[in-house]
PDB file of N, CA and C in Angstrom:
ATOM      1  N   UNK A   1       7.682   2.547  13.906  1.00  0.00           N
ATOM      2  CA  UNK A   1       8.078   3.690  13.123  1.00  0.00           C
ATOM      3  C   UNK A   1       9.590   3.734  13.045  1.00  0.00           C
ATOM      4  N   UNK A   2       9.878   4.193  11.892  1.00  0.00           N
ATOM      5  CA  UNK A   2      11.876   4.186  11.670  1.00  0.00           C
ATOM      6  C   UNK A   2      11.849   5.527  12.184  1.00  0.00           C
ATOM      7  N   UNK A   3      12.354   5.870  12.637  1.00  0.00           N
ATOM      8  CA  UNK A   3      12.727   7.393  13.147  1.00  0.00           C
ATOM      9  C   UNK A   3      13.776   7.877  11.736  1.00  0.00           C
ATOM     10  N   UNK A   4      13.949   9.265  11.740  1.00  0.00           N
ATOM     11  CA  UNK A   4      14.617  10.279  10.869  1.00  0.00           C
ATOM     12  C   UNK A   4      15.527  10.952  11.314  1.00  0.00           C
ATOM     13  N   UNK A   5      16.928  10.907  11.432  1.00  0.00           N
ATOM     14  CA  UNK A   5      17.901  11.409  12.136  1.00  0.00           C
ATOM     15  C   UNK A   5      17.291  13.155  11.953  1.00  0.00           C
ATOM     16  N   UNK A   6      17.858  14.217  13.071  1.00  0.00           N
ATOM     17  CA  UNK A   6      17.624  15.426  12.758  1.00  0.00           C
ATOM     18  C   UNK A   6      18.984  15.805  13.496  1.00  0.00           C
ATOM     19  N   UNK A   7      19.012  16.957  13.671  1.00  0.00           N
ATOM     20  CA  UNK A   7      20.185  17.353  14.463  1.00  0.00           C
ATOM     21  C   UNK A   7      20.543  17.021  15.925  1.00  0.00           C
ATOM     22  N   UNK A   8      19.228  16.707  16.623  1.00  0.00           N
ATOM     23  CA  UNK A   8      19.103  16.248  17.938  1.00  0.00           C
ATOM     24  C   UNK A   8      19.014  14.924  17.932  1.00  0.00           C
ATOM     25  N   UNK A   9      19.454  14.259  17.012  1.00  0.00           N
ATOM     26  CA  UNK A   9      19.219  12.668  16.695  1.00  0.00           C
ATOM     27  C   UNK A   9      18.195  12.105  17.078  1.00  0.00           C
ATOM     28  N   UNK A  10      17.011  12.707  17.176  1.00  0.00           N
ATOM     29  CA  UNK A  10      15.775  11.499  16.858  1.00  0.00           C
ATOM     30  C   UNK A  10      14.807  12.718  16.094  1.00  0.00           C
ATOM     31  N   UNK A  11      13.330  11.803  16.124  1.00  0.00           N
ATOM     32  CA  UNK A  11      12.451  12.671  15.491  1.00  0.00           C
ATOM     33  C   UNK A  11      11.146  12.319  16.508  1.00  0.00           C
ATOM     34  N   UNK A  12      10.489  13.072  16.799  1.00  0.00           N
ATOM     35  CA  UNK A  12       8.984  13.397  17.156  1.00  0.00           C
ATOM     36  C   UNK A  12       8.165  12.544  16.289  1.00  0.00           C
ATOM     37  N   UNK A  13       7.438  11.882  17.203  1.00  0.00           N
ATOM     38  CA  UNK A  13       6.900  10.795  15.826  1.00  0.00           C
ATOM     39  C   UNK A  13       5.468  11.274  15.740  1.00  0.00           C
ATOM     40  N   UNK A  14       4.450  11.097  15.048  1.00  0.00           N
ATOM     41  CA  UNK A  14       3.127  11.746  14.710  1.00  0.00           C
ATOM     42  C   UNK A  14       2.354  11.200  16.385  1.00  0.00           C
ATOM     43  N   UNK A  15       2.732  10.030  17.414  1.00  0.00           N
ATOM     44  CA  UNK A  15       1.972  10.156  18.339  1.00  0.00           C
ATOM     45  C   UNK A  15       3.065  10.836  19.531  1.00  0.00           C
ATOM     46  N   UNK A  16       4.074  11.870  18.961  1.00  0.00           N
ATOM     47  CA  UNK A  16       4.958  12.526  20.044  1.00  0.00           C
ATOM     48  C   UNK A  16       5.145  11.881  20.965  1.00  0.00           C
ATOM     49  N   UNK A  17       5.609  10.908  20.453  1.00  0.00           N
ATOM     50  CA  UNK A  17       7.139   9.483  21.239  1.00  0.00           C
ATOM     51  C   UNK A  17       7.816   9.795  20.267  1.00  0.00           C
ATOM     52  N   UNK A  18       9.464   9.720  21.208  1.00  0.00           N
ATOM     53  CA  UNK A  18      10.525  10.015  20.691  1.00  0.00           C
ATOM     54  C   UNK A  18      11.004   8.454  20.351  1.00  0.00           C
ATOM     55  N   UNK A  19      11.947   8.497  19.171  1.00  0.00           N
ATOM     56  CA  UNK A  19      12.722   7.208  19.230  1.00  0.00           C
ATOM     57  C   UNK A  19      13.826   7.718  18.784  1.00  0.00           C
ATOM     58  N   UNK A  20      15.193   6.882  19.344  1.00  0.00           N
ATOM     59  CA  UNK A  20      16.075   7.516  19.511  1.00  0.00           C
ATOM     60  C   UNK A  20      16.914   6.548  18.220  1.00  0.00           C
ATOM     61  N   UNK A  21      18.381   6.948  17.874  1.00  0.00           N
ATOM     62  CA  UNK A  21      18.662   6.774  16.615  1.00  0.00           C
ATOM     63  C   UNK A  21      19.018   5.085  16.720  1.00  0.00           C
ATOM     64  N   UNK A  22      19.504   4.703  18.121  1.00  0.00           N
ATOM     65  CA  UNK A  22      19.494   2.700  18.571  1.00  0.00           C
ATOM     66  C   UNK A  22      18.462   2.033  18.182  1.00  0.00           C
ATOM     67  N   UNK A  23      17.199   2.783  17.844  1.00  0.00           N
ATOM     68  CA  UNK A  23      16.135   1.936  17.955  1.00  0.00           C
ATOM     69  C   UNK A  23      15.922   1.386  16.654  1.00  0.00           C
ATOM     70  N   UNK A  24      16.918   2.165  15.640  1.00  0.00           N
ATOM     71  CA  UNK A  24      16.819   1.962  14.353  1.00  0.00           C
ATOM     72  C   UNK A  24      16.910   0.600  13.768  1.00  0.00           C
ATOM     73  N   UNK A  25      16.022   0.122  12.709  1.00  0.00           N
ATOM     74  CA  UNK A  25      16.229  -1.094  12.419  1.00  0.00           C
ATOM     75  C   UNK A  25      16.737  -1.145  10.761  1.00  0.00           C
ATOM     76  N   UNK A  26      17.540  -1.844  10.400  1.00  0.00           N
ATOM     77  CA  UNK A  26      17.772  -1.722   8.899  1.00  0.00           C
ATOM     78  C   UNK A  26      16.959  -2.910   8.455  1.00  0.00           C
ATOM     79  N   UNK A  27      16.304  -2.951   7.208  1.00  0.00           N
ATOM     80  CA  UNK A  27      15.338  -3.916   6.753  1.00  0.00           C
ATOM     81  C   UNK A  27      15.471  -3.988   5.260  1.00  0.00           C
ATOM     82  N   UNK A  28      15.251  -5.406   4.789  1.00  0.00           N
ATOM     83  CA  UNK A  28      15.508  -5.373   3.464  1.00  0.00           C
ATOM     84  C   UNK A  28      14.357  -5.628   2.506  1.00  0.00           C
ATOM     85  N   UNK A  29      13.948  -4.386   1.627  1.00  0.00           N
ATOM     86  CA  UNK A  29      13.195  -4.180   0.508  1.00  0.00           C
ATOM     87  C   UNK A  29      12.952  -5.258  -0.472  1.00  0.00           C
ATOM     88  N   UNK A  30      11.664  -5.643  -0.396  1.00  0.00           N
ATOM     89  CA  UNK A  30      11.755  -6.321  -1.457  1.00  0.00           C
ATOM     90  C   UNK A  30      10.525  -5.915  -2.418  1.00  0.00           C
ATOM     91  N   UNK A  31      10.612  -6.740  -4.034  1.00  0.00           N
ATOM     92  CA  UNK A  31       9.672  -6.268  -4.955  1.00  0.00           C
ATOM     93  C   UNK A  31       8.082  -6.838  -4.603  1.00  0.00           C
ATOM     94  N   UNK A  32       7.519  -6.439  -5.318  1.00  0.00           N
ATOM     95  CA  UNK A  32       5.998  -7.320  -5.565  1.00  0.00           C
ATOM     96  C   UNK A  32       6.492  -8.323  -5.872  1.00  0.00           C
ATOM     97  N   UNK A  33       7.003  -8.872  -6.859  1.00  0.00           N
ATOM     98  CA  UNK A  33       7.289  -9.966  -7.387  1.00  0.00           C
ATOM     99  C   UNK A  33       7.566 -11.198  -6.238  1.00  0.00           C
ATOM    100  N   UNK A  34       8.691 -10.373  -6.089  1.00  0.00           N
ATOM    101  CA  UNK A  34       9.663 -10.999  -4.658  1.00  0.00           C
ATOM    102  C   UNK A  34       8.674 -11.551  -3.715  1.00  0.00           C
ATOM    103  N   UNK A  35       7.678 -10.736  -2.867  1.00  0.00           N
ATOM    104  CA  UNK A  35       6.774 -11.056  -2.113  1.00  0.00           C
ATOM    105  C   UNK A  35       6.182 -12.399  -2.588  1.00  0.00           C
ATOM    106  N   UNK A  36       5.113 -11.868  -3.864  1.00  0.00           N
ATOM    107  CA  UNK A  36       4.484 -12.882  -4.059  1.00  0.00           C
ATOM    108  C   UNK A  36       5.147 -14.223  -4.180  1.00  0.00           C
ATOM    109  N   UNK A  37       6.218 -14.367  -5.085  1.00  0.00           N
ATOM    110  CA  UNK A  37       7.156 -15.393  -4.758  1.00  0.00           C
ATOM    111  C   UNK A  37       7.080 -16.474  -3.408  1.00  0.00           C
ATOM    112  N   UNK A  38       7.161 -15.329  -2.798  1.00  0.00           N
ATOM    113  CA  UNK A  38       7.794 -15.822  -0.959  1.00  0.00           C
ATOM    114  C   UNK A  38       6.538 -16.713  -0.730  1.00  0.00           C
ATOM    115  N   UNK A  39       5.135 -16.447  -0.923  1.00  0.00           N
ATOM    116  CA  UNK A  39       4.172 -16.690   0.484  1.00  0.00           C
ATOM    117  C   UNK A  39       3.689 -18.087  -0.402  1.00  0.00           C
ATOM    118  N   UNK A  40       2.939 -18.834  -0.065  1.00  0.00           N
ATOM    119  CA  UNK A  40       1.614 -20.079  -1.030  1.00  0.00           C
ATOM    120  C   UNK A  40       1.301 -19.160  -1.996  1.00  0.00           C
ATOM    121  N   UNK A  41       0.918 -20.233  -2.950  1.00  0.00           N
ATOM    122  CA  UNK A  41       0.123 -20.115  -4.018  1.00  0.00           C
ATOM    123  C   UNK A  41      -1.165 -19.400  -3.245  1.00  0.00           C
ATOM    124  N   UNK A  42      -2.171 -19.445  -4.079  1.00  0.00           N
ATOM    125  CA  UNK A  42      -3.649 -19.278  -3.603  1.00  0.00           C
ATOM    126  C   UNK A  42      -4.378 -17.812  -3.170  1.00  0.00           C
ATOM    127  N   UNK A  43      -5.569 -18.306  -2.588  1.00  0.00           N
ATOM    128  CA  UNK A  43      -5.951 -16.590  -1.917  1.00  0.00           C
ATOM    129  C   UNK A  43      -5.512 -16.110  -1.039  1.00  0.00           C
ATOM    130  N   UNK A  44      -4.964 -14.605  -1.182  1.00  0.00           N
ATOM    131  CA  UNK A  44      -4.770 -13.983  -0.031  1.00  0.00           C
ATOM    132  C   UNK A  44      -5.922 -13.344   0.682  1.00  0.00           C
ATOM    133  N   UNK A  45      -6.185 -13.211   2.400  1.00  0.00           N
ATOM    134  CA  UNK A  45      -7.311 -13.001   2.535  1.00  0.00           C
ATOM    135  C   UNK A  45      -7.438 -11.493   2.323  1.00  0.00           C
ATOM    136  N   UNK A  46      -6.835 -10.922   3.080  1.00  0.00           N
ATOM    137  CA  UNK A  46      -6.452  -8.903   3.127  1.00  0.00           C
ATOM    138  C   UNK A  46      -5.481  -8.541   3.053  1.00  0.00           C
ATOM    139  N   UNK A  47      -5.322  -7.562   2.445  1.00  0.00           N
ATOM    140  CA  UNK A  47      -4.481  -6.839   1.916  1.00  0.00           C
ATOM    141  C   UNK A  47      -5.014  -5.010   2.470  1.00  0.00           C
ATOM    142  N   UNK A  48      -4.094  -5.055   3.367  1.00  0.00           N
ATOM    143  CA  UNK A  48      -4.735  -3.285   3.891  1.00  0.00           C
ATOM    144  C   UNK A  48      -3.168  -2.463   3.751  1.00  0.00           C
ATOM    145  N   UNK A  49      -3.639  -1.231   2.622  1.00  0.00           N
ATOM    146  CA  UNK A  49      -2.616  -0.937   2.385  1.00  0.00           C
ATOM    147  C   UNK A  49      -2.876   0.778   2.617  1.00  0.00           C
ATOM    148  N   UNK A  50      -1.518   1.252   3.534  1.00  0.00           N
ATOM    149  CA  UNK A  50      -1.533   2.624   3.547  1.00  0.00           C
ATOM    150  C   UNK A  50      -0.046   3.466   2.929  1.00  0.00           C
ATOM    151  N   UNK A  51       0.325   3.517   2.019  1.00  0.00           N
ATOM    152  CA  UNK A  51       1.630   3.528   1.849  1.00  0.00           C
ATOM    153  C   UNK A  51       2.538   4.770   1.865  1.00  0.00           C
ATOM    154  N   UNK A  52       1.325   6.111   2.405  1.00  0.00           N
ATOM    155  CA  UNK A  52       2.162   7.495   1.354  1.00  0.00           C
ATOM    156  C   UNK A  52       2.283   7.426   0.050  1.00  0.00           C
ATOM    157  N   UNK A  53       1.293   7.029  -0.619  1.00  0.00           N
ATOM    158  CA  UNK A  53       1.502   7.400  -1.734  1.00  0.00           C
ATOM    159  C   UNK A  53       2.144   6.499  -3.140  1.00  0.00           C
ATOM    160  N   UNK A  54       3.107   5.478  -2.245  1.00  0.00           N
ATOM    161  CA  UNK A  54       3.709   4.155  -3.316  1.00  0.00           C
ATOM    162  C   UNK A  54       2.781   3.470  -3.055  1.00  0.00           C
ATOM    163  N   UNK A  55       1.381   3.505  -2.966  1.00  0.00           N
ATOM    164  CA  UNK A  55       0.428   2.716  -3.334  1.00  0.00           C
ATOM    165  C   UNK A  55       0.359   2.765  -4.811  1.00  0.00           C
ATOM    166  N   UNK A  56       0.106   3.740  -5.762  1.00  0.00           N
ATOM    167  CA  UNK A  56       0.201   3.860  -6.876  1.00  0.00           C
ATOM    168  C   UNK A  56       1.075   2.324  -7.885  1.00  0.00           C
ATOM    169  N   UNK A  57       2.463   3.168  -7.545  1.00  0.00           N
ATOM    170  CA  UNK A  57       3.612   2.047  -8.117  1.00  0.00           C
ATOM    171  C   UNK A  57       3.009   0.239  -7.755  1.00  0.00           C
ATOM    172  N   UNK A  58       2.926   0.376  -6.267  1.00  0.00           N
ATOM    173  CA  UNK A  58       2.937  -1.178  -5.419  1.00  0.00           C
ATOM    174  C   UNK A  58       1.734  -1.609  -6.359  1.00  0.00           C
ATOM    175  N   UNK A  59       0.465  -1.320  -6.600  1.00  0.00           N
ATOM    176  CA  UNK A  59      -0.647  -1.745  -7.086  1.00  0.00           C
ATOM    177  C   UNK A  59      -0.770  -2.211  -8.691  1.00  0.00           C
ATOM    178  N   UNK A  60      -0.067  -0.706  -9.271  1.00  0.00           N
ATOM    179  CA  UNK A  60       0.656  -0.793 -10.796  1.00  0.00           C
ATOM    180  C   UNK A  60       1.210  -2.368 -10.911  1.00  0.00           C
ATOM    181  N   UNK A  61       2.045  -2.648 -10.046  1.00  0.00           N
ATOM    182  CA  UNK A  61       3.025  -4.027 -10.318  1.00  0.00           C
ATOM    183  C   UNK A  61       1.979  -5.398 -10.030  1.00  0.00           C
ATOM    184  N   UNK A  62       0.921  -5.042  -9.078  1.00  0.00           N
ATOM    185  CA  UNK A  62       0.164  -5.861  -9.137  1.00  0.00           C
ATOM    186  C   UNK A  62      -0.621  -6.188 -10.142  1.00  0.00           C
ATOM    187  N   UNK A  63      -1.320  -5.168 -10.514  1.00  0.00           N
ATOM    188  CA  UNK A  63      -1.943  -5.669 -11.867  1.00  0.00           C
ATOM    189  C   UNK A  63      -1.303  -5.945 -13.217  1.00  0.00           C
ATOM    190  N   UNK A  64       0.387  -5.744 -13.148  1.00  0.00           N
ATOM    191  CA  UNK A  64       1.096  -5.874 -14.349  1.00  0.00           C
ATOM    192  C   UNK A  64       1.171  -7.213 -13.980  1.00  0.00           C
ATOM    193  N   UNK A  65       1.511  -7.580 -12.969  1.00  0.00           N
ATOM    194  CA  UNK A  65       1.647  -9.513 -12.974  1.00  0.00           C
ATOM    195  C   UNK A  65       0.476 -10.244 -12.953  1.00  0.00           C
ATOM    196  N   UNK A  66      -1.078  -9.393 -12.916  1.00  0.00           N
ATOM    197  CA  UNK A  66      -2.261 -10.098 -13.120  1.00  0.00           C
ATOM    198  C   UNK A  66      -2.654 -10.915 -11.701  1.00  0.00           C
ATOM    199  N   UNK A  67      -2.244 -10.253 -10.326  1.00  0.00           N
ATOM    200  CA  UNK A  67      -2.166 -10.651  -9.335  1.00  0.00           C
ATOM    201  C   UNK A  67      -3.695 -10.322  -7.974  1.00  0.00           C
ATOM    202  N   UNK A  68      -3.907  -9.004  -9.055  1.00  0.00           N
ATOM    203  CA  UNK A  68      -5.246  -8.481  -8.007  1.00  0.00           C
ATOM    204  C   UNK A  68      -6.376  -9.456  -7.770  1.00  0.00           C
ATOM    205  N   UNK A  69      -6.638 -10.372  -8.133  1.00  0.00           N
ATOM    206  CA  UNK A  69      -7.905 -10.970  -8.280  1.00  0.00           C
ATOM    207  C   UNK A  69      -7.284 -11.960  -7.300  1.00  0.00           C
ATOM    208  N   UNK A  70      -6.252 -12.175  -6.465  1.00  0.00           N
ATOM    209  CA  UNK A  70      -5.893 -13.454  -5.257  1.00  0.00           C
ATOM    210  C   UNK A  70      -6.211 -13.286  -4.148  1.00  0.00           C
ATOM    211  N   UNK A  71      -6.295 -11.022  -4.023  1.00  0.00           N
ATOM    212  CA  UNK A  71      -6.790 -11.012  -2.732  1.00  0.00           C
ATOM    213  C   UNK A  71      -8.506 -10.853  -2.906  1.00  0.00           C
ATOM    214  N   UNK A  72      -9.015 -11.553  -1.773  1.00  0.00           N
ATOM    215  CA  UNK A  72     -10.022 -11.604  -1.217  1.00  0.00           C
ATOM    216  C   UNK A  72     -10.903 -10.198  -0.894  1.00  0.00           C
ATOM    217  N   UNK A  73     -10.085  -9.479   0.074  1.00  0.00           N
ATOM    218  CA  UNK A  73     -10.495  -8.052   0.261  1.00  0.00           C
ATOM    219  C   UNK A  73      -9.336  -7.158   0.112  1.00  0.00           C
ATOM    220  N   UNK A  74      -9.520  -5.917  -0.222  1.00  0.00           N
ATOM    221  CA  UNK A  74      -7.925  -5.097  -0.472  1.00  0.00           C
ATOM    222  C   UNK A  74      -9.035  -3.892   0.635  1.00  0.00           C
ATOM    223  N   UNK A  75      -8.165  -3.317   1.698  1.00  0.00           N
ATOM    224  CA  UNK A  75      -8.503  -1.934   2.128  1.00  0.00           C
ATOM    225  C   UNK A  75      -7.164  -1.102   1.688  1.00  0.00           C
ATOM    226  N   UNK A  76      -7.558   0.059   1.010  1.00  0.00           N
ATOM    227  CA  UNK A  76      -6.989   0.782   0.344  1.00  0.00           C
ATOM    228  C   UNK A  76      -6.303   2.101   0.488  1.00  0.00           C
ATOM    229  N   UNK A  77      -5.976   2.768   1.504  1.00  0.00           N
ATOM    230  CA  UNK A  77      -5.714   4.553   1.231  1.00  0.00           C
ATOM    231  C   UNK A  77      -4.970   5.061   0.039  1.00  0.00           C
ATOM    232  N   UNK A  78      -5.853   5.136  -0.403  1.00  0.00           N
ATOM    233  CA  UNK A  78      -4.957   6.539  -1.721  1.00  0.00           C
ATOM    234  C   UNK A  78      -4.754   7.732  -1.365  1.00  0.00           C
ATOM    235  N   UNK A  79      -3.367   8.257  -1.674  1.00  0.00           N
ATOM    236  CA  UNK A  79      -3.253   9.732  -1.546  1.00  0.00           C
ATOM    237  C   UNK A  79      -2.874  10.589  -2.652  1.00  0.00           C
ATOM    238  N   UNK A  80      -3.522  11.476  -2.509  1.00  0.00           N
ATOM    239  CA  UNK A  80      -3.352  12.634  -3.890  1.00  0.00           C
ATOM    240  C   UNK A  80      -1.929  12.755  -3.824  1.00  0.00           C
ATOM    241  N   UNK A  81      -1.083  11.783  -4.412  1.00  0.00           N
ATOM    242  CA  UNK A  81       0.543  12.575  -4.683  1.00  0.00           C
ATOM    243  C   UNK A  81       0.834  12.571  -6.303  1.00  0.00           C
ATOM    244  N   UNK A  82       1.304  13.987  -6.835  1.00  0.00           N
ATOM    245  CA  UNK A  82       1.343  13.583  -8.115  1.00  0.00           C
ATOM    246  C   UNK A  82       0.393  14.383  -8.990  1.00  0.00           C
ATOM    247  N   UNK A  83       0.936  14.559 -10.265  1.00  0.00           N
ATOM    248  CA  UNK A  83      -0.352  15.269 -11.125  1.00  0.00           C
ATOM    249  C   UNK A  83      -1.005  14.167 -11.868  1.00  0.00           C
ATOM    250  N   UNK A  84      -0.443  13.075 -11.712  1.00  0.00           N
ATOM    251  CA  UNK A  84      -1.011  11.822 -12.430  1.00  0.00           C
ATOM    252  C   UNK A  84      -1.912  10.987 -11.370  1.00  0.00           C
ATOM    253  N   UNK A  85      -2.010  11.238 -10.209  1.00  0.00           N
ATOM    254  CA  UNK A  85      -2.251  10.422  -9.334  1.00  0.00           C
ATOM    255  C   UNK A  85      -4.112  10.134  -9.736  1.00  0.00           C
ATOM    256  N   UNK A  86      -4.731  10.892 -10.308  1.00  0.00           N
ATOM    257  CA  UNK A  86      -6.256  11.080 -10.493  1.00  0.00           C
ATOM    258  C   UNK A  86      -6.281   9.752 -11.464  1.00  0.00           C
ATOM    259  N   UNK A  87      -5.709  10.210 -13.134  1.00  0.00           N
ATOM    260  CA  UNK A  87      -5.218   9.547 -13.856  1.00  0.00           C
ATOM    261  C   UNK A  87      -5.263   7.939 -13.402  1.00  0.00           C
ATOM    262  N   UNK A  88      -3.823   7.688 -12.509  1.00  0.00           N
ATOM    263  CA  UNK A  88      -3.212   6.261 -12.074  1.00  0.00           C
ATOM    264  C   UNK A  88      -4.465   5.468 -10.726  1.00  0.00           C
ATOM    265  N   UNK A  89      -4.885   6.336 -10.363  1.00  0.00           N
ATOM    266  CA  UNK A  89      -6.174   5.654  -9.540  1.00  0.00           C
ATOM    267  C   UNK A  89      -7.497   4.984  -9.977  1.00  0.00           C
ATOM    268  N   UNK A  90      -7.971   5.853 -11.507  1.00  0.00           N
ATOM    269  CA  UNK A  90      -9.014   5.582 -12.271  1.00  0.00           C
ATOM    270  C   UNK A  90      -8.268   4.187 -12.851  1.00  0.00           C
ATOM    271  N   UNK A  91      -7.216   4.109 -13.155  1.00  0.00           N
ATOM    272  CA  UNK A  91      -6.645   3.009 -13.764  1.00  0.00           C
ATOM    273  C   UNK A  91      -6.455   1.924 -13.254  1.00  0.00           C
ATOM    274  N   UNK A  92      -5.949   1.774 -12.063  1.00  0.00           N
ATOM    275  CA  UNK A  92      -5.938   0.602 -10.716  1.00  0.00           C
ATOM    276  C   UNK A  92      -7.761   0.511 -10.567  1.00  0.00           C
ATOM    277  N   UNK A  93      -8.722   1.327 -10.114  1.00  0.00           N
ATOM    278  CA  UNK A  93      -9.623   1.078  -9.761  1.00  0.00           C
ATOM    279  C   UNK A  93     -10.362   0.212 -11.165  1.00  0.00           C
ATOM    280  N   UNK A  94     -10.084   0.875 -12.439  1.00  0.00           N
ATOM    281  CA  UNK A  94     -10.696  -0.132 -13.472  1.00  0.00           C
ATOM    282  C   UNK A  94     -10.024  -1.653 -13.422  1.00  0.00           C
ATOM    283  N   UNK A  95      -9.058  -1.670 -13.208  1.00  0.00           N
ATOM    284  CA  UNK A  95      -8.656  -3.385 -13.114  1.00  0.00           C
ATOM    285  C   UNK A  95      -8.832  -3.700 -11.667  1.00  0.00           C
ATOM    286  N   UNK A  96      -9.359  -3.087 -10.949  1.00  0.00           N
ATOM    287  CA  UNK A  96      -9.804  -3.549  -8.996  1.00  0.00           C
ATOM    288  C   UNK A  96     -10.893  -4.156  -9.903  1.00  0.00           C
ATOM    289  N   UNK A  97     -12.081  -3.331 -10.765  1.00  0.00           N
ATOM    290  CA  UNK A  97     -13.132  -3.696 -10.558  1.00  0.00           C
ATOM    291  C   UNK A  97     -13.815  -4.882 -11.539  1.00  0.00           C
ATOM    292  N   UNK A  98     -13.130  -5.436 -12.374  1.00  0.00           N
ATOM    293  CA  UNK A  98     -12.845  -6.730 -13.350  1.00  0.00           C
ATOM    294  C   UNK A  98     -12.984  -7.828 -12.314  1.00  0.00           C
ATOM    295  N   UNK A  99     -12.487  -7.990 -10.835  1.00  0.00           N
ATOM    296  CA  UNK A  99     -12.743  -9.011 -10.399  1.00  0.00           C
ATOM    297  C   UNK A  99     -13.188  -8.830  -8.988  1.00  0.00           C
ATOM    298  N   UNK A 100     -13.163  -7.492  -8.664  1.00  0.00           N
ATOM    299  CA  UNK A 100     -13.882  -6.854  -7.352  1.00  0.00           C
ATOM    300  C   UNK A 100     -14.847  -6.162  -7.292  1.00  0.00           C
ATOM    301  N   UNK A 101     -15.593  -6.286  -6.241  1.00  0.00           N
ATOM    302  CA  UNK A 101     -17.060  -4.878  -6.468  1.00  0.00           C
ATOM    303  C   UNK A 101     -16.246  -3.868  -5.117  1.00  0.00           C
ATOM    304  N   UNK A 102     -16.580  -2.623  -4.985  1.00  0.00           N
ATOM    305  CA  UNK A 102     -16.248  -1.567  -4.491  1.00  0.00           C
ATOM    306  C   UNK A 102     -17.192  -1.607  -3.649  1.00  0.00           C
ATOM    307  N   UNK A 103     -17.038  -1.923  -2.332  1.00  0.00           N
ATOM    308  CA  UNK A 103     -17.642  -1.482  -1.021  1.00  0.00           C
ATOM    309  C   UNK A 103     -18.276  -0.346  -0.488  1.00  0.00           C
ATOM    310  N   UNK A 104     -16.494   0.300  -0.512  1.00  0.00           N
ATOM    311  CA  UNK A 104     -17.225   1.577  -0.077  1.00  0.00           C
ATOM    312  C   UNK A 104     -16.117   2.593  -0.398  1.00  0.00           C
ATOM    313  N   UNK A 105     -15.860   3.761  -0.524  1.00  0.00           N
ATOM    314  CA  UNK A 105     -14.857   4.467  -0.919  1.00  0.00           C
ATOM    315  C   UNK A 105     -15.411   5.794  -0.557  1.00  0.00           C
ATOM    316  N   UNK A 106     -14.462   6.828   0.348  1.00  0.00           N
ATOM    317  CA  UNK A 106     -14.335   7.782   1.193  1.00  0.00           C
ATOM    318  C   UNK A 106     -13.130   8.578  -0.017  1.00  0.00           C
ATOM    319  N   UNK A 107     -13.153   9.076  -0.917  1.00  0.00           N
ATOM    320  CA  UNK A 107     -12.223   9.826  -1.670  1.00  0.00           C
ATOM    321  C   UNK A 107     -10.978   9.606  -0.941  1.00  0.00           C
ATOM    322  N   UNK A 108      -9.832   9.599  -1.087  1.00  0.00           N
ATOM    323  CA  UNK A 108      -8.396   9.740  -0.777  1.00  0.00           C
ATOM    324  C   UNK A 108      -8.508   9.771   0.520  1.00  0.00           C
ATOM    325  N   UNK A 109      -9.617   8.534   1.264  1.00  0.00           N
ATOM    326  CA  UNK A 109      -9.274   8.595   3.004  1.00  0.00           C
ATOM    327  C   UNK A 109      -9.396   6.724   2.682  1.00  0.00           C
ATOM    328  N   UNK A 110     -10.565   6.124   2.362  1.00  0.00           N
ATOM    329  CA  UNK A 110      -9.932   4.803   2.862  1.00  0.00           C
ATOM    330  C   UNK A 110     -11.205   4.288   1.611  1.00  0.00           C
ATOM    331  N   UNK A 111     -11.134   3.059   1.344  1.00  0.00           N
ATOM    332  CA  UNK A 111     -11.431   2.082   0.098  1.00  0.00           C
ATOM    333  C   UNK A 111     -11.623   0.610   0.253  1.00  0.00           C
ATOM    334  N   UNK A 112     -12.699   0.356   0.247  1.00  0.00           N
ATOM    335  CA  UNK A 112     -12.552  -1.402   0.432  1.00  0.00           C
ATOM    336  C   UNK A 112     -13.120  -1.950  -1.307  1.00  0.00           C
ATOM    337  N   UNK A 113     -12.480  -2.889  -1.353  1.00  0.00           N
ATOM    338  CA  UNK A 113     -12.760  -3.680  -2.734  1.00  0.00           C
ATOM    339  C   UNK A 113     -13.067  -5.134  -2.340  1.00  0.00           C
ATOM    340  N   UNK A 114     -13.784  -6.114  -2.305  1.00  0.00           N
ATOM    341  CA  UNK A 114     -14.085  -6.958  -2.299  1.00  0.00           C
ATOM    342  C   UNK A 114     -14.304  -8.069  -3.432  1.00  0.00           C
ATOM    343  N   UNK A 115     -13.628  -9.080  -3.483  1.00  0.00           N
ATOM    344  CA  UNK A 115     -13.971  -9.621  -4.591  1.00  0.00           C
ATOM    345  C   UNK A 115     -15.333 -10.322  -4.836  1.00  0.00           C
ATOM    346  N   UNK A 116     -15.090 -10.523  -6.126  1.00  0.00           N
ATOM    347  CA  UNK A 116     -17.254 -11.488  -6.213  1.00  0.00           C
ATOM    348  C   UNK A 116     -16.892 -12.498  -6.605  1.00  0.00           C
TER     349      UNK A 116
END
């Protein structure tokens, strides 16, 4: 976890461990693109993604480069962020399901897609 400076310089983390502001790591962002770039050609096996919410965007870029159909299995959390988010989920899930069948799906808690 990156910790969040506060006034007492660290933050309470969701399992209430402290990390203090040293522990901080700076890390460098990269695109979908970028990624895919980086790794082999071929299938990826899983893909388990929980993001807050830039699942939306991250997935969007996947299917704009025509990339969803490499992973094997995708586990998924979607979260309701957004008035579009209903919208942008029906839309990812119609191009999930062009080359995946849907496992199992728990509304906005967790999602497996499997390919056929």
């Amino acid at each position: 976890m990156v910790p969040h400076a506060s006034r007492r310089g660290w933050h309470e983390g969701d399992q209430g461990g402290r990390c203090s502001l040293e522990d901080v790591q700076k890390v460098r962002a990269i695109s979908v693109s970028e990624f895919l770039n980086s790794i082999p050609k071929g299938e990826i096996a899983v893909v388990k993604m929980n993001i807050e919410g830039a699942e939306f965007p991250v997935l969007e870029e996947w299917k704009r480069l025509g990339q969803l159909q490499r992973v094997r299995c995708w586990l998924i959390q979607f979260h309701q962020m957004g008035a579009d988010c209903e919208e942008r989920y029906k839309s990812i899930a119609r191009a999930l399901a062009e080359s995946h069948k849907l496992s199992f799906r728990f509304p906005w808690v967790w999602e497996r897609w499997d390919r056929r």
